[in-house]
N, C-alpha and C. Protein backbone atom coordinates (compact mmCIF):
# COMPACT_ATOMS: atom_id res chain seq x y z
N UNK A 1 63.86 42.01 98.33
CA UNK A 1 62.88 42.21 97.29
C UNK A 1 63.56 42.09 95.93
N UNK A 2 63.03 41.51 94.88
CA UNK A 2 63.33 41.15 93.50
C UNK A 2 63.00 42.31 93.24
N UNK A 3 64.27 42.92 91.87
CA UNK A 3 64.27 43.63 91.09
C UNK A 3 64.07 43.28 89.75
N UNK A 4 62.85 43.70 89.16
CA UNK A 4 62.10 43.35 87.81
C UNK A 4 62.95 44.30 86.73
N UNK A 5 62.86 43.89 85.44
CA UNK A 5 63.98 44.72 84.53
C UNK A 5 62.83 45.73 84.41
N UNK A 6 61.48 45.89 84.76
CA UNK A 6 61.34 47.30 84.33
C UNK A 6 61.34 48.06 85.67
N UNK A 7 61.81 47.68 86.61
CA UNK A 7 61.89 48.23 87.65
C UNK A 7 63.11 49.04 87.47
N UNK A 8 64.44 47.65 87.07
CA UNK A 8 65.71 48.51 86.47
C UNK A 8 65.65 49.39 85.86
N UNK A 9 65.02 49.51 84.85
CA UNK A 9 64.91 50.74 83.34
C UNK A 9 63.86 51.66 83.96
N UNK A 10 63.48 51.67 84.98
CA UNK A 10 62.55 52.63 85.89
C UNK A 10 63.05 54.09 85.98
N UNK A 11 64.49 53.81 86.09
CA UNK A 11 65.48 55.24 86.04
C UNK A 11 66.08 55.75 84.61
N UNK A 12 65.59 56.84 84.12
CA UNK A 12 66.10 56.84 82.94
C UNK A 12 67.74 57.11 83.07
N UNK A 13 68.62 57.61 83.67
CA UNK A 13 69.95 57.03 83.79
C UNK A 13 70.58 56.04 83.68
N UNK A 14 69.91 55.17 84.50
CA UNK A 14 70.30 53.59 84.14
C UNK A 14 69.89 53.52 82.86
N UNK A 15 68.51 53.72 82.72
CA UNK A 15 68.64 52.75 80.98
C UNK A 15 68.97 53.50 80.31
N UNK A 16 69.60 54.75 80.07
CA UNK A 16 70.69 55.16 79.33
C UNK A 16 72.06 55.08 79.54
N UNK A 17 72.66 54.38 80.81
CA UNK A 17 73.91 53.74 80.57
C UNK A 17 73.91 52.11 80.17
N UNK A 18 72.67 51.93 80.40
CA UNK A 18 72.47 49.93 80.05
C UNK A 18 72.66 50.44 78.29
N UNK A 19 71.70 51.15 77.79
CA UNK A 19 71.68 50.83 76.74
C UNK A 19 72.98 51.54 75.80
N UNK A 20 73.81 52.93 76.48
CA UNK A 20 75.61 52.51 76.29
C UNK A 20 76.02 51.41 76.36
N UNK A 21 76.14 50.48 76.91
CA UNK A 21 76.87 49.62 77.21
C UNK A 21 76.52 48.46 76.14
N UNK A 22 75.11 48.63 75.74
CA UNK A 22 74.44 47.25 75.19
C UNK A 22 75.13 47.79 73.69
N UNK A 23 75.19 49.29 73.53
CA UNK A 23 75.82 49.48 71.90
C UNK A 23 77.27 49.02 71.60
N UNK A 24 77.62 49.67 72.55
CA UNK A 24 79.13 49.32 72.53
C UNK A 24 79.62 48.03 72.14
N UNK A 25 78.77 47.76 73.16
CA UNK A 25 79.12 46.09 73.01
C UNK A 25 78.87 45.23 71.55
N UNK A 26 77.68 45.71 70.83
CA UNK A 26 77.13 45.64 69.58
C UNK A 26 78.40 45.93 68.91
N UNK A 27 78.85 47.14 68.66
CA UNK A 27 79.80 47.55 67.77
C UNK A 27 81.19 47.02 68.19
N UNK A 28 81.51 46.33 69.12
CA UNK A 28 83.02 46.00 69.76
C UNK A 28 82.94 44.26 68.49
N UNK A 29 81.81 43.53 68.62
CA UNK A 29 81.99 42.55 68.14
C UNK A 29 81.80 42.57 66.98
N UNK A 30 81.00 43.84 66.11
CA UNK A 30 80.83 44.11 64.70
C UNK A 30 82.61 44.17 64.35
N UNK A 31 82.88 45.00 65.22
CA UNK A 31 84.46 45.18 64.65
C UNK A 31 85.13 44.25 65.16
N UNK A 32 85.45 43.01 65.69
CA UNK A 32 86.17 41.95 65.80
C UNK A 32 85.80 40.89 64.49
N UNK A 33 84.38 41.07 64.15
CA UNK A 33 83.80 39.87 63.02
C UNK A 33 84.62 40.41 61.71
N UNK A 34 84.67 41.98 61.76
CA UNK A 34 85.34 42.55 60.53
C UNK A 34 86.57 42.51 60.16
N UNK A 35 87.19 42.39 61.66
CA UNK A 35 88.82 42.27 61.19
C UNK A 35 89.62 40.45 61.10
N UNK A 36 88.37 40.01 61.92
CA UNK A 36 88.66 38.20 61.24
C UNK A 36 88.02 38.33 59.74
N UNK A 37 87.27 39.15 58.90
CA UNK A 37 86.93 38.88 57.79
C UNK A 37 87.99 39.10 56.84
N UNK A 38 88.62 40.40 57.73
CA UNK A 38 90.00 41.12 56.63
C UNK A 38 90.80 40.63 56.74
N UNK A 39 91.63 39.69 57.91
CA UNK A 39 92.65 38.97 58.19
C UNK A 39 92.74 37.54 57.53
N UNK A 40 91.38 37.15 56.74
CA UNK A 40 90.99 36.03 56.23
C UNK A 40 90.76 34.82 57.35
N UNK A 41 90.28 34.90 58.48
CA UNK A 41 89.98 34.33 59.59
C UNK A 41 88.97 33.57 59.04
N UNK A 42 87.86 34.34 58.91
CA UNK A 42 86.51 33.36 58.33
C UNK A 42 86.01 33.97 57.17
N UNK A 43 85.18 33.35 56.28
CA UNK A 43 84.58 33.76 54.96
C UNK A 43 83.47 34.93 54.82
N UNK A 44 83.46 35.27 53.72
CA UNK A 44 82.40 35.90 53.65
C UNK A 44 81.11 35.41 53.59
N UNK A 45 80.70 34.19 53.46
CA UNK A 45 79.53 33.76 54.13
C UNK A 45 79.73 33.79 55.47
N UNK A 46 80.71 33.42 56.42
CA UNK A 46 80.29 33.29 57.80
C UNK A 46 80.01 34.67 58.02
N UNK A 47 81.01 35.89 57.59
CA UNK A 47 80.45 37.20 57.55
C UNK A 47 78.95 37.91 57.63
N UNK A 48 78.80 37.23 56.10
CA UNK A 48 77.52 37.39 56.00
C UNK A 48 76.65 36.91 56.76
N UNK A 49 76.47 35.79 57.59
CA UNK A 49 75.41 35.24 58.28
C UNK A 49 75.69 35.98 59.82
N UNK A 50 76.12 36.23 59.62
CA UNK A 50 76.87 37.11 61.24
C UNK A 50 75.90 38.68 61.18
N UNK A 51 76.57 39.67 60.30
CA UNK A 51 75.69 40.45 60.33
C UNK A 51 74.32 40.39 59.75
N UNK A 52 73.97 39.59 59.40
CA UNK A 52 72.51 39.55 58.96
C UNK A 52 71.67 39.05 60.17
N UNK A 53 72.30 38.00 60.93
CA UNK A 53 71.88 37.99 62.36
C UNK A 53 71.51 39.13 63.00
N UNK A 54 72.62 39.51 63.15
CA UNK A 54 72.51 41.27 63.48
C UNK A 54 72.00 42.24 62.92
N UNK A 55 71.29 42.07 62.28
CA UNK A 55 70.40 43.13 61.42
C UNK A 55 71.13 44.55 60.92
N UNK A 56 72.54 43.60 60.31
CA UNK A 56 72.90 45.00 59.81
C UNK A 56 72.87 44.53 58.13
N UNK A 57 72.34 45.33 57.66
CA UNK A 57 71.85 45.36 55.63
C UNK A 57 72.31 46.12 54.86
N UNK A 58 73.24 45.81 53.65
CA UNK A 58 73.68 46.54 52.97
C UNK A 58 72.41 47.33 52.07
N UNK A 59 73.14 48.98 52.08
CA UNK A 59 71.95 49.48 50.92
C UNK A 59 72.36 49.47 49.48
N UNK A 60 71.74 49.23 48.70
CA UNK A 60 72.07 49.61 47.38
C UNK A 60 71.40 50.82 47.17
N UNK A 61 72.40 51.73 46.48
CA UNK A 61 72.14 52.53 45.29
C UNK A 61 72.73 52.99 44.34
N UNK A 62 72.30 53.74 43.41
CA UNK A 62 72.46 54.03 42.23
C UNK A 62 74.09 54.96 42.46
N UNK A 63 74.90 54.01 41.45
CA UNK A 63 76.36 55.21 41.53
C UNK A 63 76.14 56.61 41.37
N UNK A 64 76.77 57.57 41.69
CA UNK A 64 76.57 59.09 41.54
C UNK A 64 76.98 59.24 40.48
N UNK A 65 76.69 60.09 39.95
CA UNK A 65 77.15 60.29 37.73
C UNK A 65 77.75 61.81 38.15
């Protein structure tokens, strides 16, 4: 019998170690893109198009006085 992914995520254990694994993994390659950015590997546009893929957004605000 085929196992459907909401069959998988059926157990909340599993989909709380799938979705460990799915962060990790998120943040393992955030920090490989960062240290080719600091090592001068690739630019800050490729940077930039990397995490913006990834939906990570810088915030602006106002300096603290």
């Amino acid at each position: 019998m085929a196992t459907t992914l909401q069959d998988s995520l059926a157990v909340p254990q599993d989909f709380d170690e799938q979705h460990e694994s799915a962060v990790r993994a998120e943040i393992e390659r955030f920090r490989a893109k960062a240290a080719e950015l600091l090592a001068g590997a690739i630019t800050e546009d490729d940077f930039r198009a990397f995490r913006l893929r990834a939906g990570i957004y810088g915030q602006r605000q106002p300096a603290c006085k």
